[in-house]
PDB file of N, CA and C in Angstrom:
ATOM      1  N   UNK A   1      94.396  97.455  61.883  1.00  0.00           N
ATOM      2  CA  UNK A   1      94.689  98.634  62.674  1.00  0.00           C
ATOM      3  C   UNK A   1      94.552  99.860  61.787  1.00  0.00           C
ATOM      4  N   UNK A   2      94.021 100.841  62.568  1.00  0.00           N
ATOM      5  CA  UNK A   2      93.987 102.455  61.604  1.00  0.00           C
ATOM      6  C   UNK A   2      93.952 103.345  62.566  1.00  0.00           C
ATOM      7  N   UNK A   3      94.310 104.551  61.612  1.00  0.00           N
ATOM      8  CA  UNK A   3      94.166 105.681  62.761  1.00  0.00           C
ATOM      9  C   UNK A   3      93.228 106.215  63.028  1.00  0.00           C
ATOM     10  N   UNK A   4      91.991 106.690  63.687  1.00  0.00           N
ATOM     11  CA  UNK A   4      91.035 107.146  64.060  1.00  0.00           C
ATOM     12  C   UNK A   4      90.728 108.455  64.466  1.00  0.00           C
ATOM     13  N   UNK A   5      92.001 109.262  64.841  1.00  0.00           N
ATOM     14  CA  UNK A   5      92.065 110.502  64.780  1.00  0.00           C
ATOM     15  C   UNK A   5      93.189 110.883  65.106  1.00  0.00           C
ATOM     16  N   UNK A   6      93.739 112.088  64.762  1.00  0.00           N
ATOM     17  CA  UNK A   6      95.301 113.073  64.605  1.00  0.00           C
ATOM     18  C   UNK A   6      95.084 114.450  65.663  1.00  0.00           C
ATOM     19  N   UNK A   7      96.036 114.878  66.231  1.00  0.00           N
ATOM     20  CA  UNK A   7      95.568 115.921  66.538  1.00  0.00           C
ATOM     21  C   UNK A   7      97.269 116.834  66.877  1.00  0.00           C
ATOM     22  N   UNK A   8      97.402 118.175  66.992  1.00  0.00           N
ATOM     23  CA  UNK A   8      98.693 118.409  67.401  1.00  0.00           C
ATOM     24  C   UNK A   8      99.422 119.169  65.532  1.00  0.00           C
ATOM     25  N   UNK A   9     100.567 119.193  65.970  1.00  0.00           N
ATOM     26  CA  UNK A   9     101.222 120.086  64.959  1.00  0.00           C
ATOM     27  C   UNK A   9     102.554 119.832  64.276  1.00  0.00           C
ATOM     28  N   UNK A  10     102.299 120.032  62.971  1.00  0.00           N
ATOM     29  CA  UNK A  10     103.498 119.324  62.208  1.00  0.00           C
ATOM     30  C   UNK A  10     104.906 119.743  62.759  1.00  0.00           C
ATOM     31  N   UNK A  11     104.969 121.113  63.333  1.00  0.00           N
ATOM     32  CA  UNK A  11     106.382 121.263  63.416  1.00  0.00           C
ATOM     33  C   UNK A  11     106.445 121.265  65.201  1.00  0.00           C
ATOM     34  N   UNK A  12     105.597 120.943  65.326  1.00  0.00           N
ATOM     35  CA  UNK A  12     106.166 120.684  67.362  1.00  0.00           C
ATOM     36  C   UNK A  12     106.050 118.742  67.873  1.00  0.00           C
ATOM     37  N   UNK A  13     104.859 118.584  67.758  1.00  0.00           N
ATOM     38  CA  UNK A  13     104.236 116.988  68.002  1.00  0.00           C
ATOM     39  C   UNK A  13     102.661 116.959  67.955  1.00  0.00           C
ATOM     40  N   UNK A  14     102.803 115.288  67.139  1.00  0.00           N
ATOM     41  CA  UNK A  14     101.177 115.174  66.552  1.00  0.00           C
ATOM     42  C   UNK A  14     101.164 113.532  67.782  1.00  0.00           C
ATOM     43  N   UNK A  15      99.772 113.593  67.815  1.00  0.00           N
ATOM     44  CA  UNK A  15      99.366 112.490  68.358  1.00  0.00           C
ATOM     45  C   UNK A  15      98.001 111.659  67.684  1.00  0.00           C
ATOM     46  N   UNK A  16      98.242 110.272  67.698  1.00  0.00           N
ATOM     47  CA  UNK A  16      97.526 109.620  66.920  1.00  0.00           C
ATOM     48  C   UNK A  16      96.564 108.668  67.737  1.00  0.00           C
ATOM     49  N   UNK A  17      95.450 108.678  67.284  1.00  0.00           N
ATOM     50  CA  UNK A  17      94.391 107.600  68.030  1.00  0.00           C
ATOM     51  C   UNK A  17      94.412 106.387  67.434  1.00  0.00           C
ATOM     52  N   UNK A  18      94.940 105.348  67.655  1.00  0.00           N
ATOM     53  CA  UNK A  18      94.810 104.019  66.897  1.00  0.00           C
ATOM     54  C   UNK A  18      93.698 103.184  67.468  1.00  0.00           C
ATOM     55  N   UNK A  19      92.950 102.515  66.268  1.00  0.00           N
ATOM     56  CA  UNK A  19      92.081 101.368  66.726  1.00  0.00           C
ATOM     57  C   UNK A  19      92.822 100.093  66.283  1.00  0.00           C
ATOM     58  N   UNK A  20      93.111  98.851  66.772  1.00  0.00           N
ATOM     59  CA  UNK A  20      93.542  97.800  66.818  1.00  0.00           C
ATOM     60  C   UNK A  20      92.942  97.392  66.455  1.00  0.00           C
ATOM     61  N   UNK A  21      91.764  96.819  67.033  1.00  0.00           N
ATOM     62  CA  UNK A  21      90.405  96.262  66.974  1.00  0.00           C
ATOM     63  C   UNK A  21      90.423  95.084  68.180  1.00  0.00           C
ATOM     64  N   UNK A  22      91.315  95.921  69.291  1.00  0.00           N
ATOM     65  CA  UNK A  22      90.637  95.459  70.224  1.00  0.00           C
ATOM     66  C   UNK A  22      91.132  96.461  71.160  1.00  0.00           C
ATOM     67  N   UNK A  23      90.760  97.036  70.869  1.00  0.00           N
ATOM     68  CA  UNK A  23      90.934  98.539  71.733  1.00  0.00           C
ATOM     69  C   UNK A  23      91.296  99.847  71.040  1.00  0.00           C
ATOM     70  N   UNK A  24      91.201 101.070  71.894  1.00  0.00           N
ATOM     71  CA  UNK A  24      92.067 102.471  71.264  1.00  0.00           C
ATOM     72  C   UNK A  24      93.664 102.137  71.740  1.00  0.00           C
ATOM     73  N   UNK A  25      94.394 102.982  71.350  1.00  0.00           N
ATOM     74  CA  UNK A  25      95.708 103.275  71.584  1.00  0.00           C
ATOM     75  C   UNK A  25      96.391 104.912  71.122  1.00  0.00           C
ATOM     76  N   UNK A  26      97.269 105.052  71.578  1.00  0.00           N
ATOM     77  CA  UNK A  26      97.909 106.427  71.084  1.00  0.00           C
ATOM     78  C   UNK A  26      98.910 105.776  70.849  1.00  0.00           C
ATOM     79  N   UNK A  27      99.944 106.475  69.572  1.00  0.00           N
ATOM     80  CA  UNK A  27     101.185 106.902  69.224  1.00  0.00           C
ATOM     81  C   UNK A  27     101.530 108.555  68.820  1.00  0.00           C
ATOM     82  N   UNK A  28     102.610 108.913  69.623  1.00  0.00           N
ATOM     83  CA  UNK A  28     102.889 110.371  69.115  1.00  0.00           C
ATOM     84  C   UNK A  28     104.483 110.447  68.391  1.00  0.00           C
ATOM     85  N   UNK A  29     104.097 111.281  67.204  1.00  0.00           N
ATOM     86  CA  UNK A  29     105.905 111.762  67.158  1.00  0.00           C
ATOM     87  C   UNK A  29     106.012 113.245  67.718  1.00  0.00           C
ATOM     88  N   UNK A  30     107.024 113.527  67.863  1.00  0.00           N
ATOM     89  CA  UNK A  30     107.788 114.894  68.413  1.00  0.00           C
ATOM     90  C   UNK A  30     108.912 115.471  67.759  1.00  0.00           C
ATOM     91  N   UNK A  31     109.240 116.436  67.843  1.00  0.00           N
ATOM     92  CA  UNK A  31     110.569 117.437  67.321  1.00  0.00           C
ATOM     93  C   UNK A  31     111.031 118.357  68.362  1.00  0.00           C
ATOM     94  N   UNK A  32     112.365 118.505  68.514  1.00  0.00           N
ATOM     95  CA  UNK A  32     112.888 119.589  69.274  1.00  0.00           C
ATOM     96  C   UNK A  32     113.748 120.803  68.836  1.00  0.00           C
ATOM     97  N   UNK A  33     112.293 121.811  68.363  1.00  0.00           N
ATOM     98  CA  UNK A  33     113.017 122.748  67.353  1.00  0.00           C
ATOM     99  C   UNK A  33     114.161 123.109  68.735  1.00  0.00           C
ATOM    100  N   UNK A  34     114.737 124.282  67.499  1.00  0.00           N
ATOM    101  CA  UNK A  34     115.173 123.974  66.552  1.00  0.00           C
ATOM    102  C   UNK A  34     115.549 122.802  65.766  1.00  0.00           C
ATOM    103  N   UNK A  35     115.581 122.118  65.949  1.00  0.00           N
ATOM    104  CA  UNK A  35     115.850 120.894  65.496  1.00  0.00           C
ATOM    105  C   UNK A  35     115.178 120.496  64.169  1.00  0.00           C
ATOM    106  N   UNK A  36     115.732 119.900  63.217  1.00  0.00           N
ATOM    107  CA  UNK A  36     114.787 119.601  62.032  1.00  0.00           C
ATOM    108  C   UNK A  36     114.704 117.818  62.021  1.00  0.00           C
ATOM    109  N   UNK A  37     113.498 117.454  61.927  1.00  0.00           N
ATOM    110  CA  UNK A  37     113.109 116.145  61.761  1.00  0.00           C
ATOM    111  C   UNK A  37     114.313 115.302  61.472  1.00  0.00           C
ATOM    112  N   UNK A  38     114.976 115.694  60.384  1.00  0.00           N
ATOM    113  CA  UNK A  38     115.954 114.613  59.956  1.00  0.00           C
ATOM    114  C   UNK A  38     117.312 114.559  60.872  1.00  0.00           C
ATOM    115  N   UNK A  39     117.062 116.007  62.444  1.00  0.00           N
ATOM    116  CA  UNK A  39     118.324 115.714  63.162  1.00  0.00           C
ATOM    117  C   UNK A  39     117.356 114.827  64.427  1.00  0.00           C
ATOM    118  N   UNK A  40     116.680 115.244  64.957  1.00  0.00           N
ATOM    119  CA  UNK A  40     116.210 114.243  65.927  1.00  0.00           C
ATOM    120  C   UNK A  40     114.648 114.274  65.971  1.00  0.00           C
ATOM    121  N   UNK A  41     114.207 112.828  66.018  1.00  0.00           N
ATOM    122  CA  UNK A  41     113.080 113.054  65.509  1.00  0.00           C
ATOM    123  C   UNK A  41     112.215 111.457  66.723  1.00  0.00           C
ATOM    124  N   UNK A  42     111.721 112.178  67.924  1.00  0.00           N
ATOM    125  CA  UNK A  42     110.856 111.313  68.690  1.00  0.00           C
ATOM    126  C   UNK A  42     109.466 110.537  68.000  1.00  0.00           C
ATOM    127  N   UNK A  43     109.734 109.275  68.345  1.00  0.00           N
ATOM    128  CA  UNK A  43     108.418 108.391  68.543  1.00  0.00           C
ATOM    129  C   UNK A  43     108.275 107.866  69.766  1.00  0.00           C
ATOM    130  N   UNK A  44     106.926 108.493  69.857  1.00  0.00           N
ATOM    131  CA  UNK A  44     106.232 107.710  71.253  1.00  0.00           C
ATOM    132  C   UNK A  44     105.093 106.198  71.010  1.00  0.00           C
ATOM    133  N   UNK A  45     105.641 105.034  71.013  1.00  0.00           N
ATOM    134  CA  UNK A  45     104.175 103.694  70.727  1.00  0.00           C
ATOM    135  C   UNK A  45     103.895 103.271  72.217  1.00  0.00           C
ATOM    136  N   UNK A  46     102.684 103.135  71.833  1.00  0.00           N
ATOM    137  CA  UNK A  46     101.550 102.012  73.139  1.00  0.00           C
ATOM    138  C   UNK A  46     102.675 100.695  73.093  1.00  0.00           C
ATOM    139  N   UNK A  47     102.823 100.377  74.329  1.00  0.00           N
ATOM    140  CA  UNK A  47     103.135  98.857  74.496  1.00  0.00           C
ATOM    141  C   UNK A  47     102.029  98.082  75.236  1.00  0.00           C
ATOM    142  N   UNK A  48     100.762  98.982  75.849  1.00  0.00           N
ATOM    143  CA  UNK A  48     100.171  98.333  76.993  1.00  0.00           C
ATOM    144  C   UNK A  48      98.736  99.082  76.584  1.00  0.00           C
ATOM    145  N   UNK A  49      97.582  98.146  76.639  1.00  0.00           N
ATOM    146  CA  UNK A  49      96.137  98.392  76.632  1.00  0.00           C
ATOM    147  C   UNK A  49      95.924  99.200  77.782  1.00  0.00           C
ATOM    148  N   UNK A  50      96.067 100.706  78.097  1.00  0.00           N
ATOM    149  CA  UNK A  50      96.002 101.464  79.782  1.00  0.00           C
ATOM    150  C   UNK A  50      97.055 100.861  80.502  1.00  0.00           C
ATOM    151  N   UNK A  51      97.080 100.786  81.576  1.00  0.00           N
ATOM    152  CA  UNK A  51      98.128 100.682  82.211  1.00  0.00           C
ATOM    153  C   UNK A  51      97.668 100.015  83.981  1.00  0.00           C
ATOM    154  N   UNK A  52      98.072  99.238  84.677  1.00  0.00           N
ATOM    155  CA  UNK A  52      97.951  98.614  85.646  1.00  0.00           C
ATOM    156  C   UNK A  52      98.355  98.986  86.659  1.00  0.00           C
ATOM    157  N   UNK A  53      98.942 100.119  86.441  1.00  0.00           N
ATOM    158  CA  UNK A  53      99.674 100.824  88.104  1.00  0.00           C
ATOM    159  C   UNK A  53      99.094 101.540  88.697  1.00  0.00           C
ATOM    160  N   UNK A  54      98.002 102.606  88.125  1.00  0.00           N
ATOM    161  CA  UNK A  54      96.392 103.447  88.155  1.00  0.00           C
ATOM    162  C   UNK A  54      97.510 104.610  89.199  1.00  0.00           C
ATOM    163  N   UNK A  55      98.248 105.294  88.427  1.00  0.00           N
ATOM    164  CA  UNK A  55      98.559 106.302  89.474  1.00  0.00           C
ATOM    165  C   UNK A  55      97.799 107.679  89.029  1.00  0.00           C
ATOM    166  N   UNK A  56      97.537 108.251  90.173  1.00  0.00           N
ATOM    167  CA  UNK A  56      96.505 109.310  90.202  1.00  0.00           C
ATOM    168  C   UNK A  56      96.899 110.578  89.131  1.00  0.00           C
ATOM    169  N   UNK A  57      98.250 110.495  89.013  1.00  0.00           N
ATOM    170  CA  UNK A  57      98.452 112.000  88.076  1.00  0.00           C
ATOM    171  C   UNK A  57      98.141 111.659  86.143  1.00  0.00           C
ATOM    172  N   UNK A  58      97.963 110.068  86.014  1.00  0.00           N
ATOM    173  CA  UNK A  58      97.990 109.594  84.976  1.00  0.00           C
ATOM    174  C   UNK A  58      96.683 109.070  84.016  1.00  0.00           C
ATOM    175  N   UNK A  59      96.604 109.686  83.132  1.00  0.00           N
ATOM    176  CA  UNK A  59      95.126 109.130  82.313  1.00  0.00           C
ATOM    177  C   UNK A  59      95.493 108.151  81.874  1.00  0.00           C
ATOM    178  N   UNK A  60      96.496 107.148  81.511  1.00  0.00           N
ATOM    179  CA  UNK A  60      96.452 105.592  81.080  1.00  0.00           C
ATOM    180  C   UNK A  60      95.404 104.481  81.616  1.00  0.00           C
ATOM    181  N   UNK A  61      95.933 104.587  82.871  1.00  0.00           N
ATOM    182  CA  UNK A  61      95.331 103.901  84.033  1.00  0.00           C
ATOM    183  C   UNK A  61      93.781 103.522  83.905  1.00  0.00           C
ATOM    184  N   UNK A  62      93.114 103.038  84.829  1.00  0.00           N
ATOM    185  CA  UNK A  62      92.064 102.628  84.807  1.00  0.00           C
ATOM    186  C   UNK A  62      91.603 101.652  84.268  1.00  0.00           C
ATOM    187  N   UNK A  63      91.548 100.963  82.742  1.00  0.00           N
ATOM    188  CA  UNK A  63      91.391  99.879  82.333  1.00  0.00           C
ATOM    189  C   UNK A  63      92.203  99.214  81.604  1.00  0.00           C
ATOM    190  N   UNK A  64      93.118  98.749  82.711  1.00  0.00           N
ATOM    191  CA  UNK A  64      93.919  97.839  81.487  1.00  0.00           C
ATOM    192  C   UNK A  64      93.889  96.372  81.074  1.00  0.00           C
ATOM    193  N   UNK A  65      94.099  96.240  80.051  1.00  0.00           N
ATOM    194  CA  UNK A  65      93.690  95.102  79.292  1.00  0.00           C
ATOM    195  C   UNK A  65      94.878  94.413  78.682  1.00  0.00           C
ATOM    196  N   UNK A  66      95.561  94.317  79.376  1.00  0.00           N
ATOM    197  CA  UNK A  66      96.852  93.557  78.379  1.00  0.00           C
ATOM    198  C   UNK A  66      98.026  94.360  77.397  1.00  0.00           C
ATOM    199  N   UNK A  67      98.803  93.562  76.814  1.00  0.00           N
ATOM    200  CA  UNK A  67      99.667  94.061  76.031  1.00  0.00           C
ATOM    201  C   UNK A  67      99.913  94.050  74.711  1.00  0.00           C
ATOM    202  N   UNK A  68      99.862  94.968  74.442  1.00  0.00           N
ATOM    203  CA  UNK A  68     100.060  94.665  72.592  1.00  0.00           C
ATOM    204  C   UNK A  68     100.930  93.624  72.012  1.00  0.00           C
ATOM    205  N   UNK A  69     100.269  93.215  71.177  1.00  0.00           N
ATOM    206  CA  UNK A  69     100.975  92.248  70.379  1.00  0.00           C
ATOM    207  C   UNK A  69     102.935  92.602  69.845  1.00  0.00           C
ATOM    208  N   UNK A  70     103.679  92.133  69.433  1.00  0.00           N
ATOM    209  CA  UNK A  70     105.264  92.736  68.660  1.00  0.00           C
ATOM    210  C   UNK A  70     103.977  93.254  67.108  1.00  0.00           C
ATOM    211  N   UNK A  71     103.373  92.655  66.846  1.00  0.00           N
ATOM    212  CA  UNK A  71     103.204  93.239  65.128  1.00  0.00           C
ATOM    213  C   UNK A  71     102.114  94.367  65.539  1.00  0.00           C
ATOM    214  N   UNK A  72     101.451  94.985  66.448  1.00  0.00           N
ATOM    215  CA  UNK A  72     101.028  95.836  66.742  1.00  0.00           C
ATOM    216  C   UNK A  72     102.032  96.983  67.192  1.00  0.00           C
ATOM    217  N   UNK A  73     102.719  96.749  67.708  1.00  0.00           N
ATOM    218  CA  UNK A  73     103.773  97.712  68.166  1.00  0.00           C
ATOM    219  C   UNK A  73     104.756  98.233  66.679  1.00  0.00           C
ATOM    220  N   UNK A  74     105.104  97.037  66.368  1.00  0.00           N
ATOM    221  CA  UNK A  74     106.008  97.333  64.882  1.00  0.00           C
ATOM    222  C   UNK A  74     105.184  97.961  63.778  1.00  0.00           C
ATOM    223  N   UNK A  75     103.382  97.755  63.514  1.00  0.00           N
ATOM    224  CA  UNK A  75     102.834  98.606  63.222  1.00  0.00           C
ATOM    225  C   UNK A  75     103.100 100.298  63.186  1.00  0.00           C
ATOM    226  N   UNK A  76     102.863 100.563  64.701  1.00  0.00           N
ATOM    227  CA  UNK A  76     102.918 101.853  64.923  1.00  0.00           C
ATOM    228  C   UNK A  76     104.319 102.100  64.473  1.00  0.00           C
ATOM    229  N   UNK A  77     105.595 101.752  65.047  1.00  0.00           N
ATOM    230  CA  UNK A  77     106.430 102.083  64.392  1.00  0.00           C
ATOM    231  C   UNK A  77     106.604 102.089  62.583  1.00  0.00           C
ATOM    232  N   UNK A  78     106.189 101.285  61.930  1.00  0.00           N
ATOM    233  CA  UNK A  78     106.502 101.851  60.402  1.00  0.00           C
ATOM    234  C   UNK A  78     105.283 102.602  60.435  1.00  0.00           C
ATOM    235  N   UNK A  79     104.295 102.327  60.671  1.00  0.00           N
ATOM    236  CA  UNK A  79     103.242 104.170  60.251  1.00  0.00           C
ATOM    237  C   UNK A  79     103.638 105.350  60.606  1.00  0.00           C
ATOM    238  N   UNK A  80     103.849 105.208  61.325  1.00  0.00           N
ATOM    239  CA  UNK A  80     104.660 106.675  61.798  1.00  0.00           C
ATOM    240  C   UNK A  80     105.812 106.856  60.439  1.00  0.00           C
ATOM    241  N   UNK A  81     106.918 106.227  60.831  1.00  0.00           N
ATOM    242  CA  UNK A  81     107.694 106.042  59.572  1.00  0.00           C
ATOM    243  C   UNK A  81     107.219 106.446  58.097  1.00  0.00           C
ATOM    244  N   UNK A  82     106.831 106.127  57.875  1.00  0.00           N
ATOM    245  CA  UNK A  82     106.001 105.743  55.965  1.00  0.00           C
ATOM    246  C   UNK A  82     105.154 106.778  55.937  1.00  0.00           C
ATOM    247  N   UNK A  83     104.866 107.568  57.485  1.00  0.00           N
ATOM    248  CA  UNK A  83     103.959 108.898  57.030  1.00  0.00           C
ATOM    249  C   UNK A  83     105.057 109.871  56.527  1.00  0.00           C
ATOM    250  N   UNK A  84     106.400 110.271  57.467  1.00  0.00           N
ATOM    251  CA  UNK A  84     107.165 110.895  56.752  1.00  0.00           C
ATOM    252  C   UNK A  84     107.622 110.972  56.154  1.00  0.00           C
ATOM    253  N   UNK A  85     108.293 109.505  55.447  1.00  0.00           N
ATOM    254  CA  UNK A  85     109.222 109.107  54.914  1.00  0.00           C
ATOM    255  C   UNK A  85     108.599 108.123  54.431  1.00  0.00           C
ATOM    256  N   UNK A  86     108.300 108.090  53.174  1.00  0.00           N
ATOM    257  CA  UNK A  86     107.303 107.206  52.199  1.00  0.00           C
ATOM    258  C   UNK A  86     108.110 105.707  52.014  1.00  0.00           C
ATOM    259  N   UNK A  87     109.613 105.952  51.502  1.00  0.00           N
ATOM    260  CA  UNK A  87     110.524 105.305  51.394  1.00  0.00           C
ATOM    261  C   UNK A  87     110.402 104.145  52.306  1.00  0.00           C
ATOM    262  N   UNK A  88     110.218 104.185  53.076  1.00  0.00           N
ATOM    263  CA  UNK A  88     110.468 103.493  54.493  1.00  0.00           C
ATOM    264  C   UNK A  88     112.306 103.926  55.105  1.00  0.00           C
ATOM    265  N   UNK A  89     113.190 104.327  54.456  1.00  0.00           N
ATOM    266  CA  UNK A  89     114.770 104.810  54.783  1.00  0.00           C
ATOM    267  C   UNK A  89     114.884 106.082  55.501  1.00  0.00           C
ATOM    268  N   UNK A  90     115.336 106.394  56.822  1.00  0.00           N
ATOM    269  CA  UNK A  90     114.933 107.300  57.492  1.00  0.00           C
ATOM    270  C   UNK A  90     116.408 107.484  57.488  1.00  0.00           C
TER     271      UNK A  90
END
């Protein structure tokens, strides 16, 4: 798994393109300034290849393909992690 592209802003929310290698995926983190990272600090992970419900207001939809693996998911969670916080101790 890697990231494939970043986009978005360190002090509001970044979003990440993941390749698995068997598909794309997104993960985003977020902040609610005021707020500083170390008081609350959002992660958004893929659990689902698109999504199966195809509702019209939603870009997931359309092709979905299954569900991520637990070590794909726990992926995204420590990358995210280990980008801010090298340590892995948040």
């Amino acid at each position: 798994m890697k990231i494939v592209r970043e986009w978005g802003r360190d002090d509001l929310a970044k979003v990440y393109v993941v390749d698995t290698g068997r598909g794309l995926v997104e993960m985003v983190e977020s902040l609610q300034p005021p707020l500083r990272r170390e008081e609350k600090w959002v992660l958004i992970v893929s659990t689902l290849y698109g999504c199966p419900v195809r509702c019209l207001m939603c870009d997931a939809g359309g092709e979905y393909k299954g569900k991520l693996s637990a070590d794909e998911i726990l992926w995204q969670i420590e990358t995210l992690v280990r980008r801010r916080f090298p340590s892995g101790y948040v």
